[in-house]
PDB file of N, CA and C in Angstrom:
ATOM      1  N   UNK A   1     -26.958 142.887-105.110  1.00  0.00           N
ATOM      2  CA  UNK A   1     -28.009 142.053-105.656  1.00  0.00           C
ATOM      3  C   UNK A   1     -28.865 141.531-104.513  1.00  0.00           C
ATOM      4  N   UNK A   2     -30.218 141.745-104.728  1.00  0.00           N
ATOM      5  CA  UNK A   2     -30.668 141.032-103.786  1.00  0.00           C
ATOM      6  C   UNK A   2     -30.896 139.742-103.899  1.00  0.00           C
ATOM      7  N   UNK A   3     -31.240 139.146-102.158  1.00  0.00           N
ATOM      8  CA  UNK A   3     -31.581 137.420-102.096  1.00  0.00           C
ATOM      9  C   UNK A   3     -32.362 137.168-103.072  1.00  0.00           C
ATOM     10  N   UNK A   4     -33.594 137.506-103.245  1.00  0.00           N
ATOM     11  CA  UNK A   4     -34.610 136.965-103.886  1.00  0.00           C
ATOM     12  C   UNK A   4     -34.023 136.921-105.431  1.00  0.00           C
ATOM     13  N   UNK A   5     -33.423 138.031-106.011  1.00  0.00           N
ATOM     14  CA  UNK A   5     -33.385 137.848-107.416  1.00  0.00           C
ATOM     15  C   UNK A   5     -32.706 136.485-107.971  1.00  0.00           C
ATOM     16  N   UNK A   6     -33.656 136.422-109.236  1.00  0.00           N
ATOM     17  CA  UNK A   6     -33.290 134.867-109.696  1.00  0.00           C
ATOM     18  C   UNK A   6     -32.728 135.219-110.944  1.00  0.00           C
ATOM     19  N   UNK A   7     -31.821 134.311-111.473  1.00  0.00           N
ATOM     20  CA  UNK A   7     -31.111 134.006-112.593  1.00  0.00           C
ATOM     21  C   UNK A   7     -31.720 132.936-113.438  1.00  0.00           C
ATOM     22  N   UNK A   8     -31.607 132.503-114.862  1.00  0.00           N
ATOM     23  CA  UNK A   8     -31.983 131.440-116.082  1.00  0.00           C
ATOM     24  C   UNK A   8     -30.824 130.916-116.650  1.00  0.00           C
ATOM     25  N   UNK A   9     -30.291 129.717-116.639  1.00  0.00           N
ATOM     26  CA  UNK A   9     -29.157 129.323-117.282  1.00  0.00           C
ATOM     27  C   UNK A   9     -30.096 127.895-117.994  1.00  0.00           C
ATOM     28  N   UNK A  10     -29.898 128.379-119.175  1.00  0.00           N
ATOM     29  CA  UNK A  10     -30.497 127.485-120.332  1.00  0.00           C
ATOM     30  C   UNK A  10     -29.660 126.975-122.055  1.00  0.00           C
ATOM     31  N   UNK A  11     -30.433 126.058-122.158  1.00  0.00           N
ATOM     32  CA  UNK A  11     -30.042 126.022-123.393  1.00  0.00           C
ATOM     33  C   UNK A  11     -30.877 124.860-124.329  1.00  0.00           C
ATOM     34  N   UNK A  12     -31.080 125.243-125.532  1.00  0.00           N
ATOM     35  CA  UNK A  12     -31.607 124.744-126.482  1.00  0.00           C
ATOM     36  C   UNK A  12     -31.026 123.481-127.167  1.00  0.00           C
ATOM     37  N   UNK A  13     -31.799 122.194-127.734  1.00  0.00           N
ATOM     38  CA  UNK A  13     -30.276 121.513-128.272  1.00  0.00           C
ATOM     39  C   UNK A  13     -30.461 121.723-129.749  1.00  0.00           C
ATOM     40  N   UNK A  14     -30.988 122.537-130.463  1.00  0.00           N
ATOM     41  CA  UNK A  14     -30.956 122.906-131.614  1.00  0.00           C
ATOM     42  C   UNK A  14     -31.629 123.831-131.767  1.00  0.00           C
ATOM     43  N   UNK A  15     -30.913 125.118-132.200  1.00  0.00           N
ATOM     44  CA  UNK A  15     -31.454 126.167-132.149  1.00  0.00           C
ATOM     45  C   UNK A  15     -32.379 126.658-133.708  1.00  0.00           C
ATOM     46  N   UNK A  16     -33.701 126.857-133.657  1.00  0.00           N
ATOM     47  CA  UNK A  16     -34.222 127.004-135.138  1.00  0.00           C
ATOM     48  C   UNK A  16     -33.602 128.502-135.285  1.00  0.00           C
ATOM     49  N   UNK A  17     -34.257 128.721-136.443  1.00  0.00           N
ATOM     50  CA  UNK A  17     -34.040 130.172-136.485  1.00  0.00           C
ATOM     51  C   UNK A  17     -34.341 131.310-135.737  1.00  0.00           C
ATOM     52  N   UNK A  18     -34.410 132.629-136.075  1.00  0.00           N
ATOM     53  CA  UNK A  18     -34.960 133.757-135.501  1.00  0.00           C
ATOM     54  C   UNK A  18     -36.500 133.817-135.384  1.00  0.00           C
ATOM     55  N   UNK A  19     -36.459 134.029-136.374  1.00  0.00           N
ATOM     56  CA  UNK A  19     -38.373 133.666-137.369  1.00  0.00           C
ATOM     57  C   UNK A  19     -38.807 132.725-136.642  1.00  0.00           C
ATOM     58  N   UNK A  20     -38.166 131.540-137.034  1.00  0.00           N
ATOM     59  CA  UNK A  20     -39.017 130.568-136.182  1.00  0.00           C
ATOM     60  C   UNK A  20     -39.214 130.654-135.202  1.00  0.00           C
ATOM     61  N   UNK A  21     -38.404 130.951-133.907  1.00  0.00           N
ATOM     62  CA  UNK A  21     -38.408 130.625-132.420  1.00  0.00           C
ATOM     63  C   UNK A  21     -39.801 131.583-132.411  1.00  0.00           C
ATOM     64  N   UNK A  22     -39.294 133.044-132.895  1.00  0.00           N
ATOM     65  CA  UNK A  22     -40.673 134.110-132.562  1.00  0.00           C
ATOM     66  C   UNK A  22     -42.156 133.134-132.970  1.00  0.00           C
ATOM     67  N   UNK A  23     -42.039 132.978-133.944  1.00  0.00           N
ATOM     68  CA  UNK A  23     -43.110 131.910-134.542  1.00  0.00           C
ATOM     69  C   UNK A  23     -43.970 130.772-133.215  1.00  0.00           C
ATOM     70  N   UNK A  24     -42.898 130.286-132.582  1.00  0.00           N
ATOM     71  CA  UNK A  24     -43.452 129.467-131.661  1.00  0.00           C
ATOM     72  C   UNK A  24     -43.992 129.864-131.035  1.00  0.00           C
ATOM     73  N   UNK A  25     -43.436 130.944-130.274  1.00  0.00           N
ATOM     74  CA  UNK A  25     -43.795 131.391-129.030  1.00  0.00           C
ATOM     75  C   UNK A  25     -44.897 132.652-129.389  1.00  0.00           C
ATOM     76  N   UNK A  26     -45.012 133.041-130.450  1.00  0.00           N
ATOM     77  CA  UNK A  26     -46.344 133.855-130.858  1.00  0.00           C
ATOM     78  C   UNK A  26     -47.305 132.839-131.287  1.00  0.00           C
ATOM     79  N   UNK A  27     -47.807 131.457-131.672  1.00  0.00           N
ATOM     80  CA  UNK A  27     -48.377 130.033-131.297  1.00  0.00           C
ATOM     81  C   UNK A  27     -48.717 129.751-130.395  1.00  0.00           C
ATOM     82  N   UNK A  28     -47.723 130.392-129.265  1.00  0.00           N
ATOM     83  CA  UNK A  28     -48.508 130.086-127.549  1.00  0.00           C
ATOM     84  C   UNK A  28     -49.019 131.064-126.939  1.00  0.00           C
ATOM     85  N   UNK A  29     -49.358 132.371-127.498  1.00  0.00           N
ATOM     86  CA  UNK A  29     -50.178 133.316-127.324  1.00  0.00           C
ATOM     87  C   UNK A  29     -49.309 134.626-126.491  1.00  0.00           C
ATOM     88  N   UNK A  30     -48.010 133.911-127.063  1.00  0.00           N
ATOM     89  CA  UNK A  30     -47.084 135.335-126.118  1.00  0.00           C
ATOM     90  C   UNK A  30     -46.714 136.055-127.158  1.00  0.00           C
ATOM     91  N   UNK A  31     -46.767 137.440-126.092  1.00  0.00           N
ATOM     92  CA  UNK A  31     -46.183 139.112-127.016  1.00  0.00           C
ATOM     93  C   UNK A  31     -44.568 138.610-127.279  1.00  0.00           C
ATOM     94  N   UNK A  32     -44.473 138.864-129.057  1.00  0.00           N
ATOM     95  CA  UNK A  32     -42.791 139.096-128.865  1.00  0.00           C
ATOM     96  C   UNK A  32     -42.218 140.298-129.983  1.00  0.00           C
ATOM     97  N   UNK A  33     -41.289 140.360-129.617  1.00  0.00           N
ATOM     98  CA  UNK A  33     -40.473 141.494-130.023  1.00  0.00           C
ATOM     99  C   UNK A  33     -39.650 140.960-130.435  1.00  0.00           C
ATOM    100  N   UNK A  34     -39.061 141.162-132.170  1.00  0.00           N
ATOM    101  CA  UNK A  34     -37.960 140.555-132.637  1.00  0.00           C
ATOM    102  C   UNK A  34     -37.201 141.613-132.297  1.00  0.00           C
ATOM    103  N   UNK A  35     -35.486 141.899-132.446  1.00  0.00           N
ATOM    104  CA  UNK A  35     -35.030 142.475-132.882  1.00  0.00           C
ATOM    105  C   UNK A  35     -33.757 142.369-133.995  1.00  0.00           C
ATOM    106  N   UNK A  36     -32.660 143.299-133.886  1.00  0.00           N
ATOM    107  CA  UNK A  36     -31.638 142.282-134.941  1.00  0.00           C
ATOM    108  C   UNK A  36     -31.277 141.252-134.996  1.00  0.00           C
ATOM    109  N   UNK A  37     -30.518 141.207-133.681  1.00  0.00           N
ATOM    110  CA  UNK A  37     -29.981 140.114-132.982  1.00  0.00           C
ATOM    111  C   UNK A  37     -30.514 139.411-131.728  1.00  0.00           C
ATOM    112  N   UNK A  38     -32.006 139.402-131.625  1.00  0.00           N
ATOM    113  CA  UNK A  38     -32.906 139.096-130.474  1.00  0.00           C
ATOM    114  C   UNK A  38     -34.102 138.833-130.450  1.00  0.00           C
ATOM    115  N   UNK A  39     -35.008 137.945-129.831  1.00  0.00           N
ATOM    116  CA  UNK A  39     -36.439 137.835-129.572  1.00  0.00           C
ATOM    117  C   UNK A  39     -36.447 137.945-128.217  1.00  0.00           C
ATOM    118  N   UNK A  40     -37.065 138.462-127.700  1.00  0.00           N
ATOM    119  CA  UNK A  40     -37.713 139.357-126.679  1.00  0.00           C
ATOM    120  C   UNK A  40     -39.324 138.516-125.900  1.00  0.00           C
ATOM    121  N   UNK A  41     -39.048 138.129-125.112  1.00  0.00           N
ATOM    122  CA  UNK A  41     -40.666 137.077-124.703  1.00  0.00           C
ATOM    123  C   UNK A  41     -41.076 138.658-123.837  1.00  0.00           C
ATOM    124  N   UNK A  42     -41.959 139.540-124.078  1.00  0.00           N
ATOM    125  CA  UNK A  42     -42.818 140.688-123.392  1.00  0.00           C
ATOM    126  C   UNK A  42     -43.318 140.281-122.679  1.00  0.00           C
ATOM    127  N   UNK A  43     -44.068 139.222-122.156  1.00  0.00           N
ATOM    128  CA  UNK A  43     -44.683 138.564-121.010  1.00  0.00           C
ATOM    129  C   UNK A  43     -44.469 138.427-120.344  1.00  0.00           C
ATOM    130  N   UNK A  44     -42.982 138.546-120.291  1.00  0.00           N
ATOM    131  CA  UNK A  44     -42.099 138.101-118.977  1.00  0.00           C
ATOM    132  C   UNK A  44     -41.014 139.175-118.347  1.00  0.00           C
ATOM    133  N   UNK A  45     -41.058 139.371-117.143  1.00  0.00           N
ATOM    134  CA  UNK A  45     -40.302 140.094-116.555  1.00  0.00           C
ATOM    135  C   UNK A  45     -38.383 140.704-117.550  1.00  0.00           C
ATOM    136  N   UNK A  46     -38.080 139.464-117.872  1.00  0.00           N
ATOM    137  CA  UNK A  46     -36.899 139.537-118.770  1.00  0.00           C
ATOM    138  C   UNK A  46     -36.360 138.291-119.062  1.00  0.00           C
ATOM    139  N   UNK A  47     -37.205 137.713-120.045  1.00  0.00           N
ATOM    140  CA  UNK A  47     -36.567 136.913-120.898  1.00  0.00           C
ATOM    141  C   UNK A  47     -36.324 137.291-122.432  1.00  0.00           C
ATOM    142  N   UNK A  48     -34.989 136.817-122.861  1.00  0.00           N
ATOM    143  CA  UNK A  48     -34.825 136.833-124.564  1.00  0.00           C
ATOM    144  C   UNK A  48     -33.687 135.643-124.985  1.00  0.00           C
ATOM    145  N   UNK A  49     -33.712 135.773-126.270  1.00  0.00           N
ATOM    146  CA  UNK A  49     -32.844 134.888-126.697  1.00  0.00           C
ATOM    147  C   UNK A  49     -32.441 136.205-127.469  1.00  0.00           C
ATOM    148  N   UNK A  50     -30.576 136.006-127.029  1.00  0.00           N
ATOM    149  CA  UNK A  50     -29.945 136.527-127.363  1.00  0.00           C
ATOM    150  C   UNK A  50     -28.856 136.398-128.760  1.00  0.00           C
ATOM    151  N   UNK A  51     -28.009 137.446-129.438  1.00  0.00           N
ATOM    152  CA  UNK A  51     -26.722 136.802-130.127  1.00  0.00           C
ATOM    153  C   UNK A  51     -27.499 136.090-131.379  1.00  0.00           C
ATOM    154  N   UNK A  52     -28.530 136.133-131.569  1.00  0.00           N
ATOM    155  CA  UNK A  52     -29.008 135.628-133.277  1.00  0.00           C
ATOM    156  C   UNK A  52     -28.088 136.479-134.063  1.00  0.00           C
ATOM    157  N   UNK A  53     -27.224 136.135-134.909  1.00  0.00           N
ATOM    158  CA  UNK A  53     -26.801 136.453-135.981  1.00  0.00           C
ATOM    159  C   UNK A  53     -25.627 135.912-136.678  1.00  0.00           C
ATOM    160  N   UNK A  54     -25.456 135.971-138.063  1.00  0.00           N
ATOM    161  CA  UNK A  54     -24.138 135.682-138.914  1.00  0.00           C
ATOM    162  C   UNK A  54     -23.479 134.700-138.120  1.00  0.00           C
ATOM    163  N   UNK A  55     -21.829 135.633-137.821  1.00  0.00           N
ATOM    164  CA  UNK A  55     -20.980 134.819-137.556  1.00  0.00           C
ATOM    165  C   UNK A  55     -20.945 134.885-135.425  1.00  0.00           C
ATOM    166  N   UNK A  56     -21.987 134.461-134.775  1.00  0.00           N
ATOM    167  CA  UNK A  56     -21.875 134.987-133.673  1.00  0.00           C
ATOM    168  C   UNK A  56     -22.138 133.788-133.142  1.00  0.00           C
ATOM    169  N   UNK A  57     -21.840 132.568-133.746  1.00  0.00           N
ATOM    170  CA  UNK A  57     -22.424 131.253-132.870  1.00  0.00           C
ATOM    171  C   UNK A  57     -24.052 131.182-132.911  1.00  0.00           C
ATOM    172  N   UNK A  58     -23.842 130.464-131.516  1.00  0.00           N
ATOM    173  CA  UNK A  58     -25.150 129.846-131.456  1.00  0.00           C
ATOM    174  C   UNK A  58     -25.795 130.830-130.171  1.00  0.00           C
ATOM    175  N   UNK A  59     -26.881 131.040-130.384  1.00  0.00           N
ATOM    176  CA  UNK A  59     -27.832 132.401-129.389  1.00  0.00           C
ATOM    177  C   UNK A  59     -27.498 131.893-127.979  1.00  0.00           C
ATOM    178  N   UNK A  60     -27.704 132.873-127.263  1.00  0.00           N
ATOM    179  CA  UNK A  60     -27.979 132.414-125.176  1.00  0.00           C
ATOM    180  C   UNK A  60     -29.175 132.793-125.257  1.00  0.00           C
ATOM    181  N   UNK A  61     -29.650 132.327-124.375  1.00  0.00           N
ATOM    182  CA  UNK A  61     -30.960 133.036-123.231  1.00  0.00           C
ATOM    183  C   UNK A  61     -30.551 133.684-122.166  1.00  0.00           C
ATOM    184  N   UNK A  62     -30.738 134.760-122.244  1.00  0.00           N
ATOM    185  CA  UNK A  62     -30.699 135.920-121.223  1.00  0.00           C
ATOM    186  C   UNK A  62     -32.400 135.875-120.125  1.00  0.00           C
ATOM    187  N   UNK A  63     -31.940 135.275-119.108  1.00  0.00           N
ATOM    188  CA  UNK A  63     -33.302 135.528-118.637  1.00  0.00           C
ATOM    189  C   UNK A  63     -32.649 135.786-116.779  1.00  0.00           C
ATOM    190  N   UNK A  64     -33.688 136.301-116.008  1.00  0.00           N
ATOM    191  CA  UNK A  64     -34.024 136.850-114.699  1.00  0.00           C
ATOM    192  C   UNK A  64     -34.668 137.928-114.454  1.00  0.00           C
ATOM    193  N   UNK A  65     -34.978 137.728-112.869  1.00  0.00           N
ATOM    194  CA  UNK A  65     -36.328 138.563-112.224  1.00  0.00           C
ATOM    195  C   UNK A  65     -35.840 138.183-111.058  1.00  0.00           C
ATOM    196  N   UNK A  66     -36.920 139.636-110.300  1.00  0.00           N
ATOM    197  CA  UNK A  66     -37.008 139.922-109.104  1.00  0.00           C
ATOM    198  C   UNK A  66     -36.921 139.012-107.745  1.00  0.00           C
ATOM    199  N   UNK A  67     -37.698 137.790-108.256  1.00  0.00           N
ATOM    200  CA  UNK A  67     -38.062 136.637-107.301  1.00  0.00           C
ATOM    201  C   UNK A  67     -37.483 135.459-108.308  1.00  0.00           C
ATOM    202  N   UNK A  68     -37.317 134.229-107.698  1.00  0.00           N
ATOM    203  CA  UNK A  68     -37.049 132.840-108.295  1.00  0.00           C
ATOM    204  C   UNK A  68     -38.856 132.449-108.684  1.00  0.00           C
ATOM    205  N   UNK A  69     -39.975 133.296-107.659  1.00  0.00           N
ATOM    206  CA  UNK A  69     -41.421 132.780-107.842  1.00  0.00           C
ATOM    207  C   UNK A  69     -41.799 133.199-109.376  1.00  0.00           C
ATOM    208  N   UNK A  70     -41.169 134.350-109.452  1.00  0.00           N
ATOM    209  CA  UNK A  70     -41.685 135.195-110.818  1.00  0.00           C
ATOM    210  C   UNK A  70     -41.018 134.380-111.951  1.00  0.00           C
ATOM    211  N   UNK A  71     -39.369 133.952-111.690  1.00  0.00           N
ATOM    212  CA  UNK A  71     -38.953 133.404-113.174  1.00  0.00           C
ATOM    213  C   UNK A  71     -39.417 132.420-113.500  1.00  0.00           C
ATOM    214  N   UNK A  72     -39.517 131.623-112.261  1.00  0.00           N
ATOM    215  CA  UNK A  72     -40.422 130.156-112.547  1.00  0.00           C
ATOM    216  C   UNK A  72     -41.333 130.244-113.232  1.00  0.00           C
ATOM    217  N   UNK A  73     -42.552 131.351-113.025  1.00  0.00           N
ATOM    218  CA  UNK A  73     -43.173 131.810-113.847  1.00  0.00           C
ATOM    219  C   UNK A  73     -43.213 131.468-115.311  1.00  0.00           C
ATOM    220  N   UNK A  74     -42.461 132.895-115.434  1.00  0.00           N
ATOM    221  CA  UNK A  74     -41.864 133.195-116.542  1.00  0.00           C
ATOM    222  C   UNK A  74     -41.476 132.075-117.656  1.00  0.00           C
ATOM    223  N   UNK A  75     -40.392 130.966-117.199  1.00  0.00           N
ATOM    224  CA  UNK A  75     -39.731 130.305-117.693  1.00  0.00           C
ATOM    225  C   UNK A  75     -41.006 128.965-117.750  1.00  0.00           C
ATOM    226  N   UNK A  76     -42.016 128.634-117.235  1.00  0.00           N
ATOM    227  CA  UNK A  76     -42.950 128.113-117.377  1.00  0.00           C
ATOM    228  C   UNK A  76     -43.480 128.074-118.867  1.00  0.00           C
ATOM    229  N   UNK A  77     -43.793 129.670-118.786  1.00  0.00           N
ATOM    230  CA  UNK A  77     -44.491 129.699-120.237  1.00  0.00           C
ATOM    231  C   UNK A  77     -43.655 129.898-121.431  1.00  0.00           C
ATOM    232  N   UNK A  78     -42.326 130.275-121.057  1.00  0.00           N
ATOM    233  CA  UNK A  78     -41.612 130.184-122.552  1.00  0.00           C
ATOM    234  C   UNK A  78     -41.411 128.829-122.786  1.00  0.00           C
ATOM    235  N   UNK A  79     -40.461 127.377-121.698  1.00  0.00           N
ATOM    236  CA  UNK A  79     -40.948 126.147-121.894  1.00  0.00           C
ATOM    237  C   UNK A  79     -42.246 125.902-122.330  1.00  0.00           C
ATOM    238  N   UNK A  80     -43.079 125.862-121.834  1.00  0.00           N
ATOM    239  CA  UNK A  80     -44.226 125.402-122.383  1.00  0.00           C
ATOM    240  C   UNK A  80     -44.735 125.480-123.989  1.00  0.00           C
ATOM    241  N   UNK A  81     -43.794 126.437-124.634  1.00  0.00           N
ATOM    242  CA  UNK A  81     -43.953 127.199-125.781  1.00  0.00           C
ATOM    243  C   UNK A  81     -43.083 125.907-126.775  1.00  0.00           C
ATOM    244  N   UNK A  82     -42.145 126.725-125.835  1.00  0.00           N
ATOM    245  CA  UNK A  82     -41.023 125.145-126.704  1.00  0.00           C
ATOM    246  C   UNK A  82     -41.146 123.874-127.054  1.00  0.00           C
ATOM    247  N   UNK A  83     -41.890 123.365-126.107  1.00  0.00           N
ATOM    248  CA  UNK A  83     -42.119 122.100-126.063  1.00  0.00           C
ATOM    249  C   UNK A  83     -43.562 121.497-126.935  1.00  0.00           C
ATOM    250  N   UNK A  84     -44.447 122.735-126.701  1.00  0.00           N
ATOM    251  CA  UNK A  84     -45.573 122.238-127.755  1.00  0.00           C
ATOM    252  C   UNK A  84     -45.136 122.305-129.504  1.00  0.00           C
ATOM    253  N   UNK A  85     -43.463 122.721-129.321  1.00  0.00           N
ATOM    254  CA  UNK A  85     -43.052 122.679-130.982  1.00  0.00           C
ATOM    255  C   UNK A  85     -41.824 121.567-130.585  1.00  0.00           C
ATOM    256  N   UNK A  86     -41.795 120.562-129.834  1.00  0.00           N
ATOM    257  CA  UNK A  86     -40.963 119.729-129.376  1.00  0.00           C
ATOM    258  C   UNK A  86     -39.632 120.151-130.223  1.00  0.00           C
ATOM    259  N   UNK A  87     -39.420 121.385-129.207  1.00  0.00           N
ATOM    260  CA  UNK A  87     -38.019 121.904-128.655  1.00  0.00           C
ATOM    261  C   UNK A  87     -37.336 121.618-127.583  1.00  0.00           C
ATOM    262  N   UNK A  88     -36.109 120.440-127.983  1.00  0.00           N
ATOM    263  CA  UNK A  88     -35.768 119.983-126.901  1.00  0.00           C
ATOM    264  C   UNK A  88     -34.695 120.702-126.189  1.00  0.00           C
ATOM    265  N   UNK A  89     -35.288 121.532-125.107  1.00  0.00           N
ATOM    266  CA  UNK A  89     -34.758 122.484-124.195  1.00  0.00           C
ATOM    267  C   UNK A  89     -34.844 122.180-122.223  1.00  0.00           C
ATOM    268  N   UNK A  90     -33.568 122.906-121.785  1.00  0.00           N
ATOM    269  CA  UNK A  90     -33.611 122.570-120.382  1.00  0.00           C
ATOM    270  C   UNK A  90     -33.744 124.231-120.186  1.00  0.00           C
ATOM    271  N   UNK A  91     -34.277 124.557-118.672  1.00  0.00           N
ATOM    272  CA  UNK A  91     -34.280 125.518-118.188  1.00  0.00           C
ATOM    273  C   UNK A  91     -33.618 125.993-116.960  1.00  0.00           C
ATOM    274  N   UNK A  92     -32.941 125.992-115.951  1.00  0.00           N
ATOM    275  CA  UNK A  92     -32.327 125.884-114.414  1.00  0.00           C
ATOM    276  C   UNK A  92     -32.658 127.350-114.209  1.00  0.00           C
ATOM    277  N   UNK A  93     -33.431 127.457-112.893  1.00  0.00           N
ATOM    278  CA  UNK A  93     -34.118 128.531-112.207  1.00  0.00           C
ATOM    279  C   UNK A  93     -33.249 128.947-110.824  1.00  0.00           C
ATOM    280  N   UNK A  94     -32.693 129.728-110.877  1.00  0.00           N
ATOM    281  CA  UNK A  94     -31.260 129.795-109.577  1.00  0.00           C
ATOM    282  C   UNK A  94     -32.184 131.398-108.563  1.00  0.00           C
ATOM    283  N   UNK A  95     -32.027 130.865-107.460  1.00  0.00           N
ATOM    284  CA  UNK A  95     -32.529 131.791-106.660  1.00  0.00           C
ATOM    285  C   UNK A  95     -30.981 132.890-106.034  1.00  0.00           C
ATOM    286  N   UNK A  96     -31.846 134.735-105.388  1.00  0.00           N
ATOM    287  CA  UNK A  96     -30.026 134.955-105.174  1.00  0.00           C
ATOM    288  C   UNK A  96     -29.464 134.752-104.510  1.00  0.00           C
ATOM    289  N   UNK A  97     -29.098 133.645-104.089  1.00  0.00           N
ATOM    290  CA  UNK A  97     -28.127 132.432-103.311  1.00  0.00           C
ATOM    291  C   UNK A  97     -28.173 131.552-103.912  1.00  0.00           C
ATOM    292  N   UNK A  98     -27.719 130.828-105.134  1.00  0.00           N
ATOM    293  CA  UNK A  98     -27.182 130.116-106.396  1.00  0.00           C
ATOM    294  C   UNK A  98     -27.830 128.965-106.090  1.00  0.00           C
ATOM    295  N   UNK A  99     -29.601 128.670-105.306  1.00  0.00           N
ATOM    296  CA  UNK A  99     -29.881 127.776-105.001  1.00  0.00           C
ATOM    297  C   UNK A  99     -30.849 127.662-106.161  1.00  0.00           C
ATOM    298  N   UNK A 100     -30.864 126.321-106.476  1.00  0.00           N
ATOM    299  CA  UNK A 100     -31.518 125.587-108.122  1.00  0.00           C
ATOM    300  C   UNK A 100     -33.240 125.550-107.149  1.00  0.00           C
ATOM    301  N   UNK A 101     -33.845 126.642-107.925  1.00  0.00           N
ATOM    302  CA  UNK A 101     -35.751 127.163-107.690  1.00  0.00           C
ATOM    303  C   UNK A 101     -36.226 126.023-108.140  1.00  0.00           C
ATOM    304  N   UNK A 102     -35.795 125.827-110.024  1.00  0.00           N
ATOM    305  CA  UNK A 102     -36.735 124.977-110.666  1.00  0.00           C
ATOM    306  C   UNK A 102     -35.825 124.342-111.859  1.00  0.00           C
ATOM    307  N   UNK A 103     -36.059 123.077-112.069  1.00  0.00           N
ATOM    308  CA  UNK A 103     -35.251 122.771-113.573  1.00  0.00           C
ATOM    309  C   UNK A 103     -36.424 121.880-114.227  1.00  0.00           C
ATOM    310  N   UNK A 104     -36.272 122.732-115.595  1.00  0.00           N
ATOM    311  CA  UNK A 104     -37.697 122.731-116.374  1.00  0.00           C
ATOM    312  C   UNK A 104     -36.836 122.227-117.449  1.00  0.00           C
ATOM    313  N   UNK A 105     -38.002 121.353-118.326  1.00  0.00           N
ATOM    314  CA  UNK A 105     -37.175 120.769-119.441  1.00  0.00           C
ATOM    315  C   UNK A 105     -37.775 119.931-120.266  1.00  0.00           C
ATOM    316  N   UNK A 106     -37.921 119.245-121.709  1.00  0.00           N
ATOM    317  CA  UNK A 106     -38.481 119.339-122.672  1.00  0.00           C
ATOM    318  C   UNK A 106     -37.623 117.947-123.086  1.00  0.00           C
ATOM    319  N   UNK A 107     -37.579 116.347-122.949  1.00  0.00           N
ATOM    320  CA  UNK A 107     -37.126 115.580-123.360  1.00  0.00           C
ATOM    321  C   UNK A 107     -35.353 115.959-123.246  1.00  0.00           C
ATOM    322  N   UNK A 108     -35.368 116.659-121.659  1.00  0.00           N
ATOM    323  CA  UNK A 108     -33.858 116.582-121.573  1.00  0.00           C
ATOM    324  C   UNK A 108     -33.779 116.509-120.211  1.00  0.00           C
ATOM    325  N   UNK A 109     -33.777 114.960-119.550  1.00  0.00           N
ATOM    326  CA  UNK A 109     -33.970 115.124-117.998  1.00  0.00           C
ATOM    327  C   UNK A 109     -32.439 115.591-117.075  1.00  0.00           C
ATOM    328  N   UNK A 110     -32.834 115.503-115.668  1.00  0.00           N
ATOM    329  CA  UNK A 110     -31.546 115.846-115.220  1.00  0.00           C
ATOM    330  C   UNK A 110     -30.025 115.306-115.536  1.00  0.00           C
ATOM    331  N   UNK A 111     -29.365 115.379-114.997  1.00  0.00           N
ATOM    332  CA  UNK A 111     -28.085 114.589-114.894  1.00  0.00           C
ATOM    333  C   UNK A 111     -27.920 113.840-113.609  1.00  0.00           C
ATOM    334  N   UNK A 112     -27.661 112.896-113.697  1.00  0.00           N
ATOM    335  CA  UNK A 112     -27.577 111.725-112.235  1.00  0.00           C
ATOM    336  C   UNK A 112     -26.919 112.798-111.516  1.00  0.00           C
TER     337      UNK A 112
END
């Protein structure tokens, strides 16, 4: 793995539906791709929300890229998405050396 590649460890504190989430984030003018068990943000190097279905719990976000510059990015505009549907969500942006890039977040501040 290289240095630069960055990792997304996130989470939602209430997850809407499938429909909906796509809903939001096609509201903030981003390409998405549902699938069975997935929405897909196309805008972004590789973000999705993963595990939508039945009996499978509650979804992850699967997200990372090349650089920590790019996910920041990235994770910019899917927050930004969230939050104009006050989705209260955190984001943590890990560079590849497990160093915290960016922590993005939506009426969920850090932890002391």
């Amino acid at each position: 793995m290289s240095d630069n590649f960055a990792t997304l460890a996130g989470q939602l504190a209430t997850w809407p539906s499938k429909d909906d989430l796509a809903g939001v984030q096609r509201s903030a003018g981003l390409h998405i791709y549902v699938g069975r068990y997935s929405v897909r943000v196309e805008d972004c190097e590789h973000f999705s929300f993963e595990q939508y279905g039945g009996d499978l719990g509650d979804p992850v976000i699967a997200a990372d890229a090349e650089t920590a510059e790019g996910l920041v990015r990235d994770a910019r505009l899917v927050s930004s998405a969230l939050a104009s549907a006050d989705l209260r969500h955190r984001f943590e942006i890990y560079d590849g050396n497990d160093n915290l890039a960016d922590y993005l977040h939506h009426r969920w501040p850090a932890e002391a």
